[in-house]
Protein backbone atom coordinates (compact mmCIF):
# COMPACT_ATOMS: atom_id res chain seq x y z
CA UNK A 1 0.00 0.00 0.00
CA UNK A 2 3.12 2.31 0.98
CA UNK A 3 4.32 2.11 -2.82
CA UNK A 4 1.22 3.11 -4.31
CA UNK A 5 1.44 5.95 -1.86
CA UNK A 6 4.35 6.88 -3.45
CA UNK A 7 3.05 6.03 -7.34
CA UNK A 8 -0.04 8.72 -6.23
CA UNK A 9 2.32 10.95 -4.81
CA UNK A 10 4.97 11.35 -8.02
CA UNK A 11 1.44 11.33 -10.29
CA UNK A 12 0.84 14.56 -8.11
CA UNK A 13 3.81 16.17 -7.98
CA UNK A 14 4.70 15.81 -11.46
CA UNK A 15 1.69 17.56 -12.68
CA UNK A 16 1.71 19.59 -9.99
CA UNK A 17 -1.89 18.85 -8.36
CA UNK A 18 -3.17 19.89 -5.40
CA UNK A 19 -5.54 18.04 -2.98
CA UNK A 20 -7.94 20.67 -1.40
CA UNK A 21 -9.62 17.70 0.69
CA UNK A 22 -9.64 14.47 1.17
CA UNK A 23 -11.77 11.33 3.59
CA UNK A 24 -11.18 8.51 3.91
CA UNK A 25 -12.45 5.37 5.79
CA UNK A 26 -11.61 1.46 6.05
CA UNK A 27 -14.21 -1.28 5.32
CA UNK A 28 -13.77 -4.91 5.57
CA UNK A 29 -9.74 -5.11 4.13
CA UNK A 30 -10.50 -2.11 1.65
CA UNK A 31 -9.20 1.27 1.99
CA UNK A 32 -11.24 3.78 0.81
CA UNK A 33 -10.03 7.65 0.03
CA UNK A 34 -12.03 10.65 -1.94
CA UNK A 35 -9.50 13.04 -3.24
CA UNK A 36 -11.12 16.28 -4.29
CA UNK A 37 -8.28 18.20 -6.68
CA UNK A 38 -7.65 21.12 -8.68
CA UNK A 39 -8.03 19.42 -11.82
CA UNK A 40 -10.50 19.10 -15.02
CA UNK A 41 -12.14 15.66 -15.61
CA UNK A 42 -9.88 15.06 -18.70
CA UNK A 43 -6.64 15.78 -16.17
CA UNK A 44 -7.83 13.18 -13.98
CA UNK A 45 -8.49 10.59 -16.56
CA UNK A 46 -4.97 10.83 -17.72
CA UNK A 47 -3.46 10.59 -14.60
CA UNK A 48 -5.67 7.51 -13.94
CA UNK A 49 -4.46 6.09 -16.60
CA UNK A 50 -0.93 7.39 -15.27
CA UNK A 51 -1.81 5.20 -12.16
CA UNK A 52 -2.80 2.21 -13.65
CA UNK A 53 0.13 1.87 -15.91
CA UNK A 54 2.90 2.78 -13.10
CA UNK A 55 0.95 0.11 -10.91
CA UNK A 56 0.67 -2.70 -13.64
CA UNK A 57 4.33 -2.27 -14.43
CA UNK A 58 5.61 -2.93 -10.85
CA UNK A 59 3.49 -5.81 -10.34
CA UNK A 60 0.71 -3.96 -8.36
CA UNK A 61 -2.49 -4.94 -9.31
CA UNK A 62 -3.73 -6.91 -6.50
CA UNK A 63 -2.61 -4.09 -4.16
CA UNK A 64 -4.69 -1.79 -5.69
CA UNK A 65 -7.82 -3.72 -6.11
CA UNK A 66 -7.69 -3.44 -2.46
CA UNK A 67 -7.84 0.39 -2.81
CA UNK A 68 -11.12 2.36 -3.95
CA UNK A 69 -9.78 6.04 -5.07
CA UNK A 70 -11.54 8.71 -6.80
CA UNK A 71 -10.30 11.49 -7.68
CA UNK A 72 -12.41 14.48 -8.51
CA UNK A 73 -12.57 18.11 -9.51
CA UNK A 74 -12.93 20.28 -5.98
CA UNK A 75 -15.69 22.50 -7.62
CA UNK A 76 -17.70 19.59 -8.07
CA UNK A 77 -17.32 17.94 -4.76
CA UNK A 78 -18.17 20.86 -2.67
CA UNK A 79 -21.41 22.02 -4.63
């Protein structure tokens, strides 16, 4: 779970996103996080895609089955 941390965080950084809020909670083995960011729909998708990719290639996939993420604009969340 640590090194998808990490995969999120360089996704971030690299783009240079910021979170303006975030929950979170922990159900039966699954973590579960809301990220609400300053990005457009289409900027999320790619870095989803980012996410995926990064996380296939190091052999991650079960890991982050266990995760449920979404990542969303901030202006949406908050309306």
């Amino acid at each position: 779970m640590k090194h998808i941390g990490s995969i999120l965080f360089k996704c971030f950084n690299s783009r240079n996103v910021r979170c303006r809020k975030y929950e979170y909670s922990f159900i039966d083995d699954e973590f579960l996080i809301l990220l609400y960011v300053d990005r457009s729909f289409d900027e999320i998708d790619a870095m989803n895609s980012e996410i995926f990719s990064k996380c296939y290639d190091e052999g991650l996939i079960d890991e982050l089955n266990k995760l449920s993420y979404f990542i969303i604009p901030y202006e949406v969340g908050v309306d």
